[in-house]
PDB file of N, CA and C in Angstrom:
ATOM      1  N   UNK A   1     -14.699 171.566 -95.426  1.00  0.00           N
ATOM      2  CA  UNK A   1     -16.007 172.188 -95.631  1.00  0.00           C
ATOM      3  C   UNK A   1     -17.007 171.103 -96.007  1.00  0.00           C
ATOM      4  N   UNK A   2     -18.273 171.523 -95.067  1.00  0.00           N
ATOM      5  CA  UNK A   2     -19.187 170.105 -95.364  1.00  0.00           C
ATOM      6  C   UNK A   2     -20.071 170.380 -96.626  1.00  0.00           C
ATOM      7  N   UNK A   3     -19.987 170.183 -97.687  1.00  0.00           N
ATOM      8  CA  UNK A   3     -21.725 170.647 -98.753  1.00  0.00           C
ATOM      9  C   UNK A   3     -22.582 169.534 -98.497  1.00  0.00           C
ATOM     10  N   UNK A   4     -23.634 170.331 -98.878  1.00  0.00           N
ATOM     11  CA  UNK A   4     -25.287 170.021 -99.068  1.00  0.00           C
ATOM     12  C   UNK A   4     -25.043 168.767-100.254  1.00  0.00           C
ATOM     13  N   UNK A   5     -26.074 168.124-100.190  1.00  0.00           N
ATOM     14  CA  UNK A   5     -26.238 167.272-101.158  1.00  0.00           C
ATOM     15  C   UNK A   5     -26.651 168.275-102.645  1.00  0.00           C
ATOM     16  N   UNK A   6     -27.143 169.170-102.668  1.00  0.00           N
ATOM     17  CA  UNK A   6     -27.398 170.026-103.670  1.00  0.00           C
ATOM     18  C   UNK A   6     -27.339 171.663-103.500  1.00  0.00           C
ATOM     19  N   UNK A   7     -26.472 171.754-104.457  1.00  0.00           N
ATOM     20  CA  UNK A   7     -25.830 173.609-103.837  1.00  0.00           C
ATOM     21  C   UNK A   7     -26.589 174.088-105.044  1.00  0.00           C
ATOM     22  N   UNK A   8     -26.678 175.429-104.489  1.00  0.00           N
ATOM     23  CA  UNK A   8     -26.530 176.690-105.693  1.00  0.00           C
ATOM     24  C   UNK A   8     -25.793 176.569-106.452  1.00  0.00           C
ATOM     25  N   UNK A   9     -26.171 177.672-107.435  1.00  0.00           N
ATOM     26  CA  UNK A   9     -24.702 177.771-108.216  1.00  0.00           C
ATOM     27  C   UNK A   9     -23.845 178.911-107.450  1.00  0.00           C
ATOM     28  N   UNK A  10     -24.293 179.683-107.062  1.00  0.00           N
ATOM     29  CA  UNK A  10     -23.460 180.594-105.459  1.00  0.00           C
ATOM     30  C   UNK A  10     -22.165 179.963-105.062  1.00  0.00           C
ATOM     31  N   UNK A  11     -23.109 178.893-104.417  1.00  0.00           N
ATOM     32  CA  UNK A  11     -22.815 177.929-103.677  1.00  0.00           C
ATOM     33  C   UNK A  11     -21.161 176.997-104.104  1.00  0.00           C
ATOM     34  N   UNK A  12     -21.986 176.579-105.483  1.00  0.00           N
ATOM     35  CA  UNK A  12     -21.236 175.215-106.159  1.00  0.00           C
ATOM     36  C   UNK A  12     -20.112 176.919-106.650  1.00  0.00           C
ATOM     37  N   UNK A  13     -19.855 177.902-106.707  1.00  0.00           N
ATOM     38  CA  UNK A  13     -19.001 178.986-107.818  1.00  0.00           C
ATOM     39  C   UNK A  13     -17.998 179.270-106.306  1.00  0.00           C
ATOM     40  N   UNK A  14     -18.447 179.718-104.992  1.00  0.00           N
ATOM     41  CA  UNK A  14     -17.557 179.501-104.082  1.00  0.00           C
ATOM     42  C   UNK A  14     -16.666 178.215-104.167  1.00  0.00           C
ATOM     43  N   UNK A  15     -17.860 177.022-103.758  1.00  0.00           N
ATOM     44  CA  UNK A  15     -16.558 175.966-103.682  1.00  0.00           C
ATOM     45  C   UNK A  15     -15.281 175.434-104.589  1.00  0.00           C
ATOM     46  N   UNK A  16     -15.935 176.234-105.242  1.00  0.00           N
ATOM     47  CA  UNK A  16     -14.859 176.004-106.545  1.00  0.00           C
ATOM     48  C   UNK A  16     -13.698 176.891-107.261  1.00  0.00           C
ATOM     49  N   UNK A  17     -14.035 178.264-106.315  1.00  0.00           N
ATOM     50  CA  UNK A  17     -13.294 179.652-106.497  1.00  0.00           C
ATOM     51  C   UNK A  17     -13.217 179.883-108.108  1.00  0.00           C
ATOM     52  N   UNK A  18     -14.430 179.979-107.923  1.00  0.00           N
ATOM     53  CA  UNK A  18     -14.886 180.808-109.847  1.00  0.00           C
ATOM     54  C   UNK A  18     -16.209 181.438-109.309  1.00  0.00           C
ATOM     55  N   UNK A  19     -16.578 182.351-110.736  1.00  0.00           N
ATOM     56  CA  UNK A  19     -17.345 183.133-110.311  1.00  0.00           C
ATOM     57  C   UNK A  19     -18.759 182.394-110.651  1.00  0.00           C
ATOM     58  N   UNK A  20     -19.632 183.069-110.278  1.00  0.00           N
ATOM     59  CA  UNK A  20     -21.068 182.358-111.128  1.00  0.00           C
ATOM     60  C   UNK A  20     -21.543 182.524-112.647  1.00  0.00           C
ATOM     61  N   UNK A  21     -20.579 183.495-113.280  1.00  0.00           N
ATOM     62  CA  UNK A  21     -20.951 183.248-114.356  1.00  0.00           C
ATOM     63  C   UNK A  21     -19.836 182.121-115.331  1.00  0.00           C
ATOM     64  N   UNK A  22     -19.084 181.782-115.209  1.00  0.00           N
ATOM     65  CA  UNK A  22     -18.252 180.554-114.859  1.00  0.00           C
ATOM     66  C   UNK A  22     -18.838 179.220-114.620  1.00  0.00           C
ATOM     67  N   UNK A  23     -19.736 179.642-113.771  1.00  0.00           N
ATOM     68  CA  UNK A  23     -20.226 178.184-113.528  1.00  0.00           C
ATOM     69  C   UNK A  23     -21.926 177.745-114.455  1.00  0.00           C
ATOM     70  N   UNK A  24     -21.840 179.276-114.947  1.00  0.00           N
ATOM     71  CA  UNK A  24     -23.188 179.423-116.127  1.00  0.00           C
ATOM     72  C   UNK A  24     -22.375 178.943-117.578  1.00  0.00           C
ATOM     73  N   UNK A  25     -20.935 179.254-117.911  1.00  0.00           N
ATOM     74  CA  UNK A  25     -20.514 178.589-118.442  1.00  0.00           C
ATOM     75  C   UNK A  25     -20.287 177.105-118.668  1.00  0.00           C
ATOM     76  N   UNK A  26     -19.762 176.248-117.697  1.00  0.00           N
ATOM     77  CA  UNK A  26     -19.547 175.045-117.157  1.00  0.00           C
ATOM     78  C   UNK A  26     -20.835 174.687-117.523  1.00  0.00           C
ATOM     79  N   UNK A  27     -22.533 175.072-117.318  1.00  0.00           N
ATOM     80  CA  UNK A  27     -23.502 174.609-117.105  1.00  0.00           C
ATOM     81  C   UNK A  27     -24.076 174.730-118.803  1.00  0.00           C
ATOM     82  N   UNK A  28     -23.778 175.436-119.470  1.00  0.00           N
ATOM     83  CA  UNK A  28     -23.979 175.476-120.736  1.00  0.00           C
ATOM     84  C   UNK A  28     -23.348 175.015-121.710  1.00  0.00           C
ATOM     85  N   UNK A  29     -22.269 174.400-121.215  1.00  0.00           N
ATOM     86  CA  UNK A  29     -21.277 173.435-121.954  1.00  0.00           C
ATOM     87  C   UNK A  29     -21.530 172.441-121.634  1.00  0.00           C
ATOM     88  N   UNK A  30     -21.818 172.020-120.753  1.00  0.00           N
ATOM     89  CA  UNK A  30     -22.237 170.477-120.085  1.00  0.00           C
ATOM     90  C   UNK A  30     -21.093 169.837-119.371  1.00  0.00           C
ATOM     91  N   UNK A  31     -20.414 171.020-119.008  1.00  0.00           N
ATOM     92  CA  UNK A  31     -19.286 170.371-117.963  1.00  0.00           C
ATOM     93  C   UNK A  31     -19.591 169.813-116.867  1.00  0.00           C
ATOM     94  N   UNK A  32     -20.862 170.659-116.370  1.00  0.00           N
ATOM     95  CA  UNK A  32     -21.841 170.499-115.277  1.00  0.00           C
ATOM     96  C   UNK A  32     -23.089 170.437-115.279  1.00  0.00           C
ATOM     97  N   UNK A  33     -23.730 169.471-114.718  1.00  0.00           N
ATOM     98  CA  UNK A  33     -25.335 169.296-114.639  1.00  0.00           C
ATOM     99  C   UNK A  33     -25.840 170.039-113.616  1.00  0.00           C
ATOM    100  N   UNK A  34     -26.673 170.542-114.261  1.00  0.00           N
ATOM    101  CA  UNK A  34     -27.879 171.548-113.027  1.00  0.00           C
ATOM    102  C   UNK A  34     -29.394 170.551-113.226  1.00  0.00           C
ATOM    103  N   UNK A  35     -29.808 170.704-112.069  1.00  0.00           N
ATOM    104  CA  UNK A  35     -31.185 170.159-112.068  1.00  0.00           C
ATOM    105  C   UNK A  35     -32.300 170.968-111.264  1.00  0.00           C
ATOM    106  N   UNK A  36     -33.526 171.212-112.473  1.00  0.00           N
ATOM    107  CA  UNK A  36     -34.386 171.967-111.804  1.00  0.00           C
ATOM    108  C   UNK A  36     -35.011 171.712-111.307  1.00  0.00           C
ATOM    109  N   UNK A  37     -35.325 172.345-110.015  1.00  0.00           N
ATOM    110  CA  UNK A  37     -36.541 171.914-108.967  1.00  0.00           C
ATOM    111  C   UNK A  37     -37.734 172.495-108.725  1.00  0.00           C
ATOM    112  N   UNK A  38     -38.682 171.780-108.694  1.00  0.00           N
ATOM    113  CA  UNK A  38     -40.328 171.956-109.073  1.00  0.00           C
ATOM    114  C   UNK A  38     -40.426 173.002-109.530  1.00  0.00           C
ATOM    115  N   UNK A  39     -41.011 173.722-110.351  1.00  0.00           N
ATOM    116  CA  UNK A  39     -41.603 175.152-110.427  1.00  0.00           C
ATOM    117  C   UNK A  39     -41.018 175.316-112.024  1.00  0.00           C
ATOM    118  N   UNK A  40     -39.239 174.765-112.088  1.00  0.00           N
ATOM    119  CA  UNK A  40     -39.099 175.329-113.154  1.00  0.00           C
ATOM    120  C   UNK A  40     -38.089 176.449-113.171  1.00  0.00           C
ATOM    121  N   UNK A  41     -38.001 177.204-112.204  1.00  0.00           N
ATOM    122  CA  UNK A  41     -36.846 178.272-112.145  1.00  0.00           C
ATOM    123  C   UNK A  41     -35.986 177.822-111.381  1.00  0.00           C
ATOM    124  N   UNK A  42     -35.884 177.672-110.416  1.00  0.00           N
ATOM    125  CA  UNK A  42     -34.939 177.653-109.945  1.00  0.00           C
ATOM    126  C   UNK A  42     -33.742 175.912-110.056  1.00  0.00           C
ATOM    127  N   UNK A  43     -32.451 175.859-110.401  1.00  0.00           N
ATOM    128  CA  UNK A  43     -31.521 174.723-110.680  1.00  0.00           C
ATOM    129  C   UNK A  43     -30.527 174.987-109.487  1.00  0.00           C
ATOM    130  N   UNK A  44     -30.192 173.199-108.893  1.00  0.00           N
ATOM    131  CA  UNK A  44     -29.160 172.913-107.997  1.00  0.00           C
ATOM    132  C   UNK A  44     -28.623 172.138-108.964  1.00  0.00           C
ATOM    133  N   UNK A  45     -27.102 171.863-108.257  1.00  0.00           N
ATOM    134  CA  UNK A  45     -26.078 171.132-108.762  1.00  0.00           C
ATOM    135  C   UNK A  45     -25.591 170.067-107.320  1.00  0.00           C
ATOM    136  N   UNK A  46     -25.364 169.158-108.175  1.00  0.00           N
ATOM    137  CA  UNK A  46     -25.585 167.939-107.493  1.00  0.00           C
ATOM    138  C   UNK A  46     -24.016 167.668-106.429  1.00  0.00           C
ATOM    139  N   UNK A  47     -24.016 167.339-105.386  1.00  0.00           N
ATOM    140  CA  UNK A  47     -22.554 167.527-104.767  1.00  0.00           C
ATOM    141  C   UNK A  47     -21.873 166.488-104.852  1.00  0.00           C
ATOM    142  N   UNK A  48     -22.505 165.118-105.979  1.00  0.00           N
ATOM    143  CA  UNK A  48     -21.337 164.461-106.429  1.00  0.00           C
ATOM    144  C   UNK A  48     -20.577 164.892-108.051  1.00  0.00           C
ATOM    145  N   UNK A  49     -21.263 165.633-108.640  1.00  0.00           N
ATOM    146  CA  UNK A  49     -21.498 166.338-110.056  1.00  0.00           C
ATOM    147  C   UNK A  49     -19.989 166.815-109.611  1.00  0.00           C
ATOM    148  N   UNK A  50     -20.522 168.179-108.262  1.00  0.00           N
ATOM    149  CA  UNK A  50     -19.370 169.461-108.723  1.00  0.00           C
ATOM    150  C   UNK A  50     -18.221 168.221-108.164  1.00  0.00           C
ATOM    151  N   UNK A  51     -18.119 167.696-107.233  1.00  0.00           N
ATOM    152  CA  UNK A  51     -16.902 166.834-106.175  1.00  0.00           C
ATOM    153  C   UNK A  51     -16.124 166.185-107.995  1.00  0.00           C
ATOM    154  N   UNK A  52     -16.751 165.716-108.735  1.00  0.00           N
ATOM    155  CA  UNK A  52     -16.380 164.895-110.018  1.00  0.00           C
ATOM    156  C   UNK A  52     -15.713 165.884-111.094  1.00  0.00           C
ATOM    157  N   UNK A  53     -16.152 166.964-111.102  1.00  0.00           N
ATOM    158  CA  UNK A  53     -15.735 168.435-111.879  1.00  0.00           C
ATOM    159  C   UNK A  53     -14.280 168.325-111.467  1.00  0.00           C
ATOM    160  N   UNK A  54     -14.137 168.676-109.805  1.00  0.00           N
ATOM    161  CA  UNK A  54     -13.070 169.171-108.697  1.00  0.00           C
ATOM    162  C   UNK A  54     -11.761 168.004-109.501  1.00  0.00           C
ATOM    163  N   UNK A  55     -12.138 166.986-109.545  1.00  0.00           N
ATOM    164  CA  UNK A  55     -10.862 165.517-109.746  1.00  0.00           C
ATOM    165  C   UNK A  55     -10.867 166.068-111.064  1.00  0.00           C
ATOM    166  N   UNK A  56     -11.335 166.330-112.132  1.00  0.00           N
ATOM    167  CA  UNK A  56     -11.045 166.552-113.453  1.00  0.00           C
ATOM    168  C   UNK A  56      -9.890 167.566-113.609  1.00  0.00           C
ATOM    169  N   UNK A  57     -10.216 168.920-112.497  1.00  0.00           N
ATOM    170  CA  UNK A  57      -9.804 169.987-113.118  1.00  0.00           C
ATOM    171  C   UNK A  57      -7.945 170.153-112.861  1.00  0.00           C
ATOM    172  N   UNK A  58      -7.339 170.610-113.492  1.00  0.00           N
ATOM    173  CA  UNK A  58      -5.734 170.630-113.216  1.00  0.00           C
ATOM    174  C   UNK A  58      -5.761 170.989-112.240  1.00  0.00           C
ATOM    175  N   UNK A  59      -4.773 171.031-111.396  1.00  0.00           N
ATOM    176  CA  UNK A  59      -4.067 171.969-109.885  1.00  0.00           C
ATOM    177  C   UNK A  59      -3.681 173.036-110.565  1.00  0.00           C
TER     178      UNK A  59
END
């Protein structure tokens, strides 16, 4: 599967087979960086961020 240089959290909660509030977890712990883009509402996650998450996490 190819990702974007910057996913959703949708996005980044598929590739990772968790849900999105899971990955609102992860993002409020600072497991994971979100970064907001212009405006202020809306946050991507970076696709070397989650790829760096992926090597951390157990099998």
């Amino acid at each position: 599967m190819s990702l974007p240089d910057l996913l959703t959290k949708r996005q980044a909660a598929d590739y990772l087979q968790v849900s999105v509030p899971t990955i609102n977890n992860y993002l409020r712990r600072s497991i994971l960086r979100a970064y907001k883009l212009p405006g202020g509402r809306l946050v991507r996650i970076r696709r070397e961020d989650l790829l760096a998450l992926l090597e951390q996490m157990p099998e």
